[in-house]
N, C-alpha and C. Protein backbone atom coordinates (compact mmCIF):
# COMPACT_ATOMS: atom_id res chain seq x y z
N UNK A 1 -139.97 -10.24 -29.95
CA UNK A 1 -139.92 -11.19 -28.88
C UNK A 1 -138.58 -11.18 -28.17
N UNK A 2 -137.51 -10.95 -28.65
CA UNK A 2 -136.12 -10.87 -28.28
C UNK A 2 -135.84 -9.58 -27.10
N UNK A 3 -136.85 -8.31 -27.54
CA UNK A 3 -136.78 -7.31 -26.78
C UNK A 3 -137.35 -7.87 -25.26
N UNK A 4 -137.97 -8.59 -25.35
CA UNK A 4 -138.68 -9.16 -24.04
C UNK A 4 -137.65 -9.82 -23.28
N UNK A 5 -137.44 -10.30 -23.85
CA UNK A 5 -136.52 -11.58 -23.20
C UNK A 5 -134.94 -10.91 -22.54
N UNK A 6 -134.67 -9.89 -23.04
CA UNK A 6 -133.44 -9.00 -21.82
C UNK A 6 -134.35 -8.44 -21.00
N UNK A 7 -135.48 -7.81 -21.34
CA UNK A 7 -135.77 -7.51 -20.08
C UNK A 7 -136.88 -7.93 -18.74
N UNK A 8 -136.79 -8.84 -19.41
CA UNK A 8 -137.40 -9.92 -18.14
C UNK A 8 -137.23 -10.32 -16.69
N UNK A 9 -137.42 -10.85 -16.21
CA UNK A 9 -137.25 -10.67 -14.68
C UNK A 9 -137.20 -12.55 -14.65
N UNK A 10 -135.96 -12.83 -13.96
CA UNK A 10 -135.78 -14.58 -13.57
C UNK A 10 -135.71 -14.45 -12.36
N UNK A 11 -136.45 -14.84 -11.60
CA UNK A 11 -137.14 -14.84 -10.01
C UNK A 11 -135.49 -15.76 -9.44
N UNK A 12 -135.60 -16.83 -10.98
CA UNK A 12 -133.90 -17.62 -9.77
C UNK A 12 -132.91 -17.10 -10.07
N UNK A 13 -132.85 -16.06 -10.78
CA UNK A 13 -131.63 -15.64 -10.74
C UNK A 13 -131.24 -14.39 -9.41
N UNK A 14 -132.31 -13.91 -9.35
CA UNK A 14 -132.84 -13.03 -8.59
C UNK A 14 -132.54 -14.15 -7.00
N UNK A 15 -132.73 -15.19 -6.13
CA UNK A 15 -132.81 -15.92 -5.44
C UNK A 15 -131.51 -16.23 -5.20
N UNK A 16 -131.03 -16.13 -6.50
CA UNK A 16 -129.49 -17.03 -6.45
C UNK A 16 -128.71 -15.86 -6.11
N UNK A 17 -128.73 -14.86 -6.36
CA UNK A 17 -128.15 -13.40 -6.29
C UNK A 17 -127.99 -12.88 -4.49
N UNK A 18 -129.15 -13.23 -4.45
CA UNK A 18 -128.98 -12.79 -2.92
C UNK A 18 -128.97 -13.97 -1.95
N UNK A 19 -128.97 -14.79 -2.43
CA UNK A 19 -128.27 -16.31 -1.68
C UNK A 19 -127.00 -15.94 -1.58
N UNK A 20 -126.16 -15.56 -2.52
CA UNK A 20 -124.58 -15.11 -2.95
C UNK A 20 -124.40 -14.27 -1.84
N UNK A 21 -125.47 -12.76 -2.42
CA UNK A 21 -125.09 -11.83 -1.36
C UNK A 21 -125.10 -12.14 0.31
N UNK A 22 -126.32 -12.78 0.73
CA UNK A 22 -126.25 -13.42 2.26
C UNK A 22 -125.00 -13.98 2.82
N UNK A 23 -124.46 -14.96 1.97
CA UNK A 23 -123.21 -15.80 1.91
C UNK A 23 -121.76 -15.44 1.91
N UNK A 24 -121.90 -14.24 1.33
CA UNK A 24 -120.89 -13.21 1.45
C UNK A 24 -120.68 -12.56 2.48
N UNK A 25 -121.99 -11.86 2.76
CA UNK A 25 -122.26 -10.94 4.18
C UNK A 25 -121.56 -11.60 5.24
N UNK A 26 -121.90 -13.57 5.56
CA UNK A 26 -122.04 -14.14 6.59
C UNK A 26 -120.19 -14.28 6.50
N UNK A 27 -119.69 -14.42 5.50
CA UNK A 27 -118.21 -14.62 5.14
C UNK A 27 -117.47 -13.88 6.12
N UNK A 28 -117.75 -12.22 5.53
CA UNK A 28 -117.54 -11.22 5.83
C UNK A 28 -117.16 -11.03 7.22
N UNK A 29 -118.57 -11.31 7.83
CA UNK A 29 -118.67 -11.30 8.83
C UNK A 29 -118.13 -12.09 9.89
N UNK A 30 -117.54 -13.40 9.94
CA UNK A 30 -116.98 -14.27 10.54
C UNK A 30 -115.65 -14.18 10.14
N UNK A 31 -114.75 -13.76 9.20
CA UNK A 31 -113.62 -13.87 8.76
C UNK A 31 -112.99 -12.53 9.58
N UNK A 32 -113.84 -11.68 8.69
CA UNK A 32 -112.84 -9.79 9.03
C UNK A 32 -113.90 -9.14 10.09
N UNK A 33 -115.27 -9.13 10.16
CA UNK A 33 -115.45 -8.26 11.76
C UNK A 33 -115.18 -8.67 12.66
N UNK A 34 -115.62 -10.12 13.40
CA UNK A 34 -115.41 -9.82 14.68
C UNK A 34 -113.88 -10.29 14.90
N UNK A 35 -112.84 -10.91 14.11
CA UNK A 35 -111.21 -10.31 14.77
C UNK A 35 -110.92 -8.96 14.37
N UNK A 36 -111.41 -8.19 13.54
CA UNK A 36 -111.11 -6.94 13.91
C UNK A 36 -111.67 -6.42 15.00
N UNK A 37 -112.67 -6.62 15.33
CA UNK A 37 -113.68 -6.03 16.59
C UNK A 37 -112.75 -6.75 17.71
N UNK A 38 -112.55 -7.55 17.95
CA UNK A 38 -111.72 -8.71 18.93
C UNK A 38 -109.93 -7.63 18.82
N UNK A 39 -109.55 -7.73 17.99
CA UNK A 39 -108.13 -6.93 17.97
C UNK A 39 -108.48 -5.71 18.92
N UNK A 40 -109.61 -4.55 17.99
CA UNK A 40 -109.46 -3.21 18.56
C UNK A 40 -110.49 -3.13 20.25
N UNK A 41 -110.67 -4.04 20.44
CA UNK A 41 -111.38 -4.30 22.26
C UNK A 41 -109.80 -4.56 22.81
N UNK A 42 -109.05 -5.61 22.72
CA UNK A 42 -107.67 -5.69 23.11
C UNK A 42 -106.76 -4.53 23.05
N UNK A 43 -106.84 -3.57 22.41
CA UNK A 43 -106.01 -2.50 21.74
C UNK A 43 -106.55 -1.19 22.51
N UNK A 44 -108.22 -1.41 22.98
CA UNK A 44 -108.64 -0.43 23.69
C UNK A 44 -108.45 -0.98 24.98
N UNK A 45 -108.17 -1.96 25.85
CA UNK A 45 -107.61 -2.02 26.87
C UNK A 45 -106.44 -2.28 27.30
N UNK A 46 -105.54 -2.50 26.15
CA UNK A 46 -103.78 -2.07 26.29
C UNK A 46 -103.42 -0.55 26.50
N UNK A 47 -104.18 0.43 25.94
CA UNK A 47 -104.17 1.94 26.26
C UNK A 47 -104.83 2.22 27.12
N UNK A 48 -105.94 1.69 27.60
CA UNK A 48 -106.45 1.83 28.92
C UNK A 48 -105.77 1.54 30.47
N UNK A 49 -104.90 0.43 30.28
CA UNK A 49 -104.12 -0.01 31.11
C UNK A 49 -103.10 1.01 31.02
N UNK A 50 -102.12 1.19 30.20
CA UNK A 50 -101.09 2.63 29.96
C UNK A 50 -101.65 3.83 30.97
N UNK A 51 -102.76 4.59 30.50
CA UNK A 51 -102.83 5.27 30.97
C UNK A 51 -103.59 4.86 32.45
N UNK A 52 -103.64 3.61 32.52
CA UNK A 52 -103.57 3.66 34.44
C UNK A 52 -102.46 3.96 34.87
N UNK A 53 -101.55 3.30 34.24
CA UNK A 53 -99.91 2.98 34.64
C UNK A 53 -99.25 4.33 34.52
N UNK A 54 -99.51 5.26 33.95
CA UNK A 54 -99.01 6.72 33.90
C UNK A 54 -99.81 7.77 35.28
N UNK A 55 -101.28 7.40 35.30
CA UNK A 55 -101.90 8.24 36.75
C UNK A 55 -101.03 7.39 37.48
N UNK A 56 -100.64 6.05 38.01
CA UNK A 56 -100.47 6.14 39.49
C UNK A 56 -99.06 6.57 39.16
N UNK A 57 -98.40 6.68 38.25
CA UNK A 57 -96.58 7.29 38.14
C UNK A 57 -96.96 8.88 38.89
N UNK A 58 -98.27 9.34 37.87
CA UNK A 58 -97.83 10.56 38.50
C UNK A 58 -98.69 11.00 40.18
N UNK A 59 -99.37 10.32 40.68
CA UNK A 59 -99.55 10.38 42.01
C UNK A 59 -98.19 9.80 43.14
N UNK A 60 -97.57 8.99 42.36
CA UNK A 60 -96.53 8.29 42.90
C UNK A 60 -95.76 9.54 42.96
N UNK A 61 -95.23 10.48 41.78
CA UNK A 61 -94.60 11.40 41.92
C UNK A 61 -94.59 12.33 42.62
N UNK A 62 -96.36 13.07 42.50
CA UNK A 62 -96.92 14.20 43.17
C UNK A 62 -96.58 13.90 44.95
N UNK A 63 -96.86 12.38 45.31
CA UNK A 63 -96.88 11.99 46.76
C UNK A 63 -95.04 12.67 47.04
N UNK A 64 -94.15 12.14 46.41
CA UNK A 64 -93.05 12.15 46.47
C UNK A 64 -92.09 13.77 46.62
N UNK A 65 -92.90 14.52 45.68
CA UNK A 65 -92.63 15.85 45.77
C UNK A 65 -92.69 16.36 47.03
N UNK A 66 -94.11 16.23 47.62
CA UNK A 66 -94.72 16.70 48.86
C UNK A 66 -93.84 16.05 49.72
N UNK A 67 -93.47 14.96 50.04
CA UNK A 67 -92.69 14.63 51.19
C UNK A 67 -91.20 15.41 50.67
N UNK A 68 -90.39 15.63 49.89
CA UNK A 68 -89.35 16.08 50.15
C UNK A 68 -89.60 17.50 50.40
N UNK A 69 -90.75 18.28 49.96
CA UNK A 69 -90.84 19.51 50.17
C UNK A 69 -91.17 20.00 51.93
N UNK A 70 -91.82 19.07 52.67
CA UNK A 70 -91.67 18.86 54.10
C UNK A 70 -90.27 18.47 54.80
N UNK A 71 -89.74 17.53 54.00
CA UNK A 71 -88.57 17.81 54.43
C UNK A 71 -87.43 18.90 54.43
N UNK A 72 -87.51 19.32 53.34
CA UNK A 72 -87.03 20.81 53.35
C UNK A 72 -87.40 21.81 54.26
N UNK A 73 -88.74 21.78 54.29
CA UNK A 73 -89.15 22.28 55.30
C UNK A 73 -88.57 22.22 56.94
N UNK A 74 -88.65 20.72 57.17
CA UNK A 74 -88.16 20.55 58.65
C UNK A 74 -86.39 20.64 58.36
N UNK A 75 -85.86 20.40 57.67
CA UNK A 75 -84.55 21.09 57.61
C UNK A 75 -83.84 22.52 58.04
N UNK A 76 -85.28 23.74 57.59
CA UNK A 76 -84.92 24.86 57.65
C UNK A 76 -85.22 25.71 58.94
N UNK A 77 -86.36 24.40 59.81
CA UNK A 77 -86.80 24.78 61.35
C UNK A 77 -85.29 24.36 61.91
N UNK A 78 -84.91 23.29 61.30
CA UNK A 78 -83.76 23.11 62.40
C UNK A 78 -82.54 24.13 62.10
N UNK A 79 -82.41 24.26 61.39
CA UNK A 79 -81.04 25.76 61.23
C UNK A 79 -81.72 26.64 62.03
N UNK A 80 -82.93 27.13 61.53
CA UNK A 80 -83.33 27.97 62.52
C UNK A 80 -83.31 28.02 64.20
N UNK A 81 -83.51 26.63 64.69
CA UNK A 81 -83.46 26.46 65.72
C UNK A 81 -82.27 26.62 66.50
N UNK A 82 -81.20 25.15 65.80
CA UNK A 82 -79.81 25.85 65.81
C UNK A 82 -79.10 27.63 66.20
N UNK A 83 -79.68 28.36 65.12
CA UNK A 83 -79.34 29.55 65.21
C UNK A 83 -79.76 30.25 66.17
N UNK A 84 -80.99 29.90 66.50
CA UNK A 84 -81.56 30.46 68.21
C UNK A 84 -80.96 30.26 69.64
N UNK A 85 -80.41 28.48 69.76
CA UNK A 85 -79.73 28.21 70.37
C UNK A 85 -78.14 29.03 70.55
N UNK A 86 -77.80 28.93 69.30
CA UNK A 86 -76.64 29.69 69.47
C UNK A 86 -76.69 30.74 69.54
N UNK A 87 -77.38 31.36 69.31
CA UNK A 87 -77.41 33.17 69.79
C UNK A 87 -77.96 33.29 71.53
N UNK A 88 -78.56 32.51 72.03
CA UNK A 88 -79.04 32.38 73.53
C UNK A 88 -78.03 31.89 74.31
N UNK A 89 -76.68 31.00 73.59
CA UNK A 89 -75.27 30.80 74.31
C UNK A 89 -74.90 31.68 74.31
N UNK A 90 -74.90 32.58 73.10
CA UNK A 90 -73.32 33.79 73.05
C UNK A 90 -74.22 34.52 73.87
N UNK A 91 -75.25 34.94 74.20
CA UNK A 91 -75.74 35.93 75.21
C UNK A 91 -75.18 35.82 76.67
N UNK A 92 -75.54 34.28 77.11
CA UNK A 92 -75.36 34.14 78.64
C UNK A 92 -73.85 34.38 78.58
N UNK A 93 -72.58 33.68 77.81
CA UNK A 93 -71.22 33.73 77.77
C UNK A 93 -71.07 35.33 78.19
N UNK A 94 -71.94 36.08 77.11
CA UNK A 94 -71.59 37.56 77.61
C UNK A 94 -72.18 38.54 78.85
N UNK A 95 -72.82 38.03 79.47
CA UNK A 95 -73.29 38.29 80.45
C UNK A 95 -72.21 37.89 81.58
N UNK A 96 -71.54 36.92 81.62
CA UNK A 96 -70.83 36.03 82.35
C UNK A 96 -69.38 37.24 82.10
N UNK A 97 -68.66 36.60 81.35
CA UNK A 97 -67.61 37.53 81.40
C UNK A 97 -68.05 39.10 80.73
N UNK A 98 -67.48 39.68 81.17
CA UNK A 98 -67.55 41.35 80.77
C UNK A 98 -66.47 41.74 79.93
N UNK A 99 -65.38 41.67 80.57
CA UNK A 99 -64.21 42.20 79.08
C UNK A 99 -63.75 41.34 78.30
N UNK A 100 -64.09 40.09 78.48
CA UNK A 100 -63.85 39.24 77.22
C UNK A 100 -65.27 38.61 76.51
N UNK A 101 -66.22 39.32 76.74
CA UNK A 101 -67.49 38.65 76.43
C UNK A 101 -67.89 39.11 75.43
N UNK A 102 -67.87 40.56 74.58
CA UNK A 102 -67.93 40.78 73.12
C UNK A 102 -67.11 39.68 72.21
N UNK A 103 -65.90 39.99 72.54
CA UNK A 103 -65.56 38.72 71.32
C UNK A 103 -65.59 37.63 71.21
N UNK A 104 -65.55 36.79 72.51
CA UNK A 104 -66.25 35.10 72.27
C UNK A 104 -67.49 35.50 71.72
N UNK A 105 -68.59 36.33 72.27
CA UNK A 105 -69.61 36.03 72.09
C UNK A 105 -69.97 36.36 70.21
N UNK A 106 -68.73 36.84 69.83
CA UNK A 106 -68.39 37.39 68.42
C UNK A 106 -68.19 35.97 67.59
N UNK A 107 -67.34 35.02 68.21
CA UNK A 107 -66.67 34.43 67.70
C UNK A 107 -67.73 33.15 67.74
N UNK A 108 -68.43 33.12 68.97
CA UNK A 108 -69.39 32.01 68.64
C UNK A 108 -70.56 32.26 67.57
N UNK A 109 -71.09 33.39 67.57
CA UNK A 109 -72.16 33.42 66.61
C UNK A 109 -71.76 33.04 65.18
N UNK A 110 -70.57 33.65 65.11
CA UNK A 110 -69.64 33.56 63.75
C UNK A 110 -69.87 31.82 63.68
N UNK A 111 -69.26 31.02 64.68
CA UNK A 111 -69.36 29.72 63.99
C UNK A 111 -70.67 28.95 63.94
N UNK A 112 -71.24 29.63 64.86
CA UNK A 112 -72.78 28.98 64.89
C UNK A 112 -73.39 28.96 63.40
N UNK A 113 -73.49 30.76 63.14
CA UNK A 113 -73.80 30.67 61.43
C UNK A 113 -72.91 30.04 60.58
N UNK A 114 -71.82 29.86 60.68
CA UNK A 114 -71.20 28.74 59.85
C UNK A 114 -71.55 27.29 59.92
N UNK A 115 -71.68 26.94 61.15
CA UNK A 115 -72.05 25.63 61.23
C UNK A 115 -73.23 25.70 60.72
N UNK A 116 -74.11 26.45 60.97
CA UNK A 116 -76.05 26.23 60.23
C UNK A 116 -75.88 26.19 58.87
N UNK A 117 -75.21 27.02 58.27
CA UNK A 117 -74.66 27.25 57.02
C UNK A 117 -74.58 25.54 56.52
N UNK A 118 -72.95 25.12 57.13
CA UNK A 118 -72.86 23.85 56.95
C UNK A 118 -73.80 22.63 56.91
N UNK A 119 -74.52 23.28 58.11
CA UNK A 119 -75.53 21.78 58.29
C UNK A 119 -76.82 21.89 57.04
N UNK A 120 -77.03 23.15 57.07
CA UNK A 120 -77.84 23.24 55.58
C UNK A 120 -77.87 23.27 54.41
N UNK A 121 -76.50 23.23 54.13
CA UNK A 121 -75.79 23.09 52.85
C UNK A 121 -75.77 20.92 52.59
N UNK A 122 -75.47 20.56 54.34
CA UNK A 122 -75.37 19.04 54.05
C UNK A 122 -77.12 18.91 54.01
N UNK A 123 -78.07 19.17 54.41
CA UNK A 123 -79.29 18.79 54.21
C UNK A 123 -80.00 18.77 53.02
N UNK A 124 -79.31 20.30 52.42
CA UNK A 124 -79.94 20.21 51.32
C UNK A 124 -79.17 19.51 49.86
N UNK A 125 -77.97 18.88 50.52
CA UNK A 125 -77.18 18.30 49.71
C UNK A 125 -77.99 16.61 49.49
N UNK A 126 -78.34 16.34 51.17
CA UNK A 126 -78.80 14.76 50.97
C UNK A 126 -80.08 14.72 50.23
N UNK A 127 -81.04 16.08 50.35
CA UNK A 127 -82.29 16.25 49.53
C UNK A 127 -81.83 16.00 48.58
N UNK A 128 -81.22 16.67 48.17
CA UNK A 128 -81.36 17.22 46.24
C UNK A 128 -80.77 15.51 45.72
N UNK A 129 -79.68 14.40 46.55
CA UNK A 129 -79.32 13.31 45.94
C UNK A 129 -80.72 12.39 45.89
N UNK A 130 -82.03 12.63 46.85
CA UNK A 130 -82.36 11.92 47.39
C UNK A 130 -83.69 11.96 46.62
N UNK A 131 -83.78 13.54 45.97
CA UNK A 131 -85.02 13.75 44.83
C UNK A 131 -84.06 12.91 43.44
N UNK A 132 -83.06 13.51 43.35
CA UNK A 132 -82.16 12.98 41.75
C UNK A 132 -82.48 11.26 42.02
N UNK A 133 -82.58 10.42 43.23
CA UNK A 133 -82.44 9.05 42.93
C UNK A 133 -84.22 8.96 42.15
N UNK A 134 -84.85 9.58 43.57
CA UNK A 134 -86.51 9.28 42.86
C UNK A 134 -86.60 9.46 41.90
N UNK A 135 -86.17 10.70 40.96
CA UNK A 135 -86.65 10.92 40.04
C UNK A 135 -85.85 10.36 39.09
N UNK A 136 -84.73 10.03 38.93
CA UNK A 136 -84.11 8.90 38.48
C UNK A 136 -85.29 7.86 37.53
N UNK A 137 -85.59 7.10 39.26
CA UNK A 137 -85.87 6.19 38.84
C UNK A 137 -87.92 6.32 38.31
N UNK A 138 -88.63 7.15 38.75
CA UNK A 138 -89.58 8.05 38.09
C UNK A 138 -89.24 8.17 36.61
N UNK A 139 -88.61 9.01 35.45
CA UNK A 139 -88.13 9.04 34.74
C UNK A 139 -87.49 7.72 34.48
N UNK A 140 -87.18 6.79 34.66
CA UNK A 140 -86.86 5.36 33.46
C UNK A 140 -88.52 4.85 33.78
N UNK A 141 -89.19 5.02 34.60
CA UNK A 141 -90.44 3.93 34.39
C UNK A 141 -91.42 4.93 33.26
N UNK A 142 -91.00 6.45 33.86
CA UNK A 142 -92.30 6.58 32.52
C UNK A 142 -91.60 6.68 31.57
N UNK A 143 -90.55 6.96 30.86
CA UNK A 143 -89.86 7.15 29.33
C UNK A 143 -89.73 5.67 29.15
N UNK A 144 -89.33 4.82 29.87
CA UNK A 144 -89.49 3.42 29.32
C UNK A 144 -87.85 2.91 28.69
N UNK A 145 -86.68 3.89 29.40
CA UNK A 145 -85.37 3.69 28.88
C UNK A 145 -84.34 4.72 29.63
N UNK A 146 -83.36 3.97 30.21
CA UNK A 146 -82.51 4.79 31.12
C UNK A 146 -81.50 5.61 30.79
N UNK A 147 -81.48 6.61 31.68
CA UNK A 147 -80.63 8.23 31.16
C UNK A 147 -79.68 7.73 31.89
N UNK A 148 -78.46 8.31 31.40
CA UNK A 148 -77.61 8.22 31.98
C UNK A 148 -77.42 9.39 33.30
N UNK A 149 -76.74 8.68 33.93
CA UNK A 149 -76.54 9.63 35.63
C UNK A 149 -75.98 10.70 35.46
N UNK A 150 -75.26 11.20 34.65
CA UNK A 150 -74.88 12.74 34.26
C UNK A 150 -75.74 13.32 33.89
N UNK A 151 -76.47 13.15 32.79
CA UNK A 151 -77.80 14.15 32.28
C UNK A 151 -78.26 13.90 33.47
N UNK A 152 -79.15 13.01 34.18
CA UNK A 152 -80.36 13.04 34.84
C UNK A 152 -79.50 14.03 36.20
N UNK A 153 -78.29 14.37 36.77
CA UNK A 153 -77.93 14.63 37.62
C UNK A 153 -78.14 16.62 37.18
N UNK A 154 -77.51 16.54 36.10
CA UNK A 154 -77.80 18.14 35.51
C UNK A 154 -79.00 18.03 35.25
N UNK A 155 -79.63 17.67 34.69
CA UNK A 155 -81.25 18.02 34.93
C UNK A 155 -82.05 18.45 35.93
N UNK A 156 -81.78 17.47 37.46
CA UNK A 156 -82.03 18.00 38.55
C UNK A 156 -81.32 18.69 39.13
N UNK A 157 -80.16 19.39 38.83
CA UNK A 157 -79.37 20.59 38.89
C UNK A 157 -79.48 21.53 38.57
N UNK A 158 -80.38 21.41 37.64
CA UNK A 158 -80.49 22.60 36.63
C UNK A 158 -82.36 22.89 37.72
N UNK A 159 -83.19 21.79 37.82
CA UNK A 159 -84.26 22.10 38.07
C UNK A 159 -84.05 22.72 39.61
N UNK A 160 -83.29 22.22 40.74
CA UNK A 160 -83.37 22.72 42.19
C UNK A 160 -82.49 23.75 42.46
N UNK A 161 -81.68 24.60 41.01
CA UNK A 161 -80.92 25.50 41.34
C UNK A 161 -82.07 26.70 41.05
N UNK A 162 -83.05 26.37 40.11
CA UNK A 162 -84.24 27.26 39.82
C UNK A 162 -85.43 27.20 41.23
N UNK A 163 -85.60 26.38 41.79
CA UNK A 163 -85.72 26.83 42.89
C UNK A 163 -85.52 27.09 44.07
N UNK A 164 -84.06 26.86 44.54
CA UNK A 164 -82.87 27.84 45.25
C UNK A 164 -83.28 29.08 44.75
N UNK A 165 -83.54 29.62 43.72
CA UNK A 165 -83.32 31.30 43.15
C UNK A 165 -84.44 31.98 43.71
N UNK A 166 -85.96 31.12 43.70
CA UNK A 166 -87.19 31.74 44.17
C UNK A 166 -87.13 31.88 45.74
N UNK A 167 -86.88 30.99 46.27
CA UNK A 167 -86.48 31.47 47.96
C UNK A 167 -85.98 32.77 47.97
């Protein structure tokens, strides 16, 4: 009779068991899922927001490139232009006088290309300060901590002397 009796079946214990287990589940469930579920929804739209905040940096950037690269551009029509002008002076000068008209007309071209020289050396001087500020300040919003103005100045020294070389 004893053998019976371990292995018997108590319907309330059985009732009470999964009353427990339900009670637990519901525990479970109100305590640790939904603030974990609640944390990682917050956590998936703190990185969602980031990486908004990084596309418009880099459209902000890409926009920024393109305009100084037009400006470079219209910088190098105007030397050019410059240099046209001045070669269409030293012509008429030499047309005008005859035995002194080789060497003014020597002496102007000479400064004309110096001056274009000059004026493109200052253009591409105000560029290159004028990318180093953008990107300056580009570089502290996305690293999130400011370089000092020597590195960031050799950095973009180092980057617009590499493309000075490809021209």
């Amino acid at each position: 009779m004893q053998a019976l009796d371990v292995i018997s079946i108590n319907i309330w214990d059985i009732l009470i068991s999964l009353a427990n287990l339900g009670l637990l589940f519901l525990a479970v469930k109100k305590f640790l899922y939904k603030p974990v579920k609640d944390m990682m929804a917050a956590r998936e739209e703190a990185i969602a927001a980031q990486y908004r905040a990084a596309d418009e940096a880099e459209q902000a950037a890409k926009a920024d490139q393109a305009l100084y690269a037009e400006k470079l551009s219209g910088a190098q029509d105007e030397v050019d232009a410059m240099l046209e002008q001045a070669a269409v002076n030293a012509s008429r000068r030499g047309e005008r006088i005859v035995a002194d008209a080789q060497d003014k007309a020597d002496g102007i071209i000479r400064q004309a290309q110096t001056e274009a020289e000059m004026e493109k050396k200052k253009a591409q001087a105000t560029i290159r300060r004028e990318i180093t500020d953008v990107s300056a300040a580009l570089t502290e919003k996305l690293l999130g901590r400011e370089m000092s103005a020597d590195d960031h100045r050799a950095m973009i020294d180092s980057f617009l002397d590499g493309i000075g070389e490809e021209q």
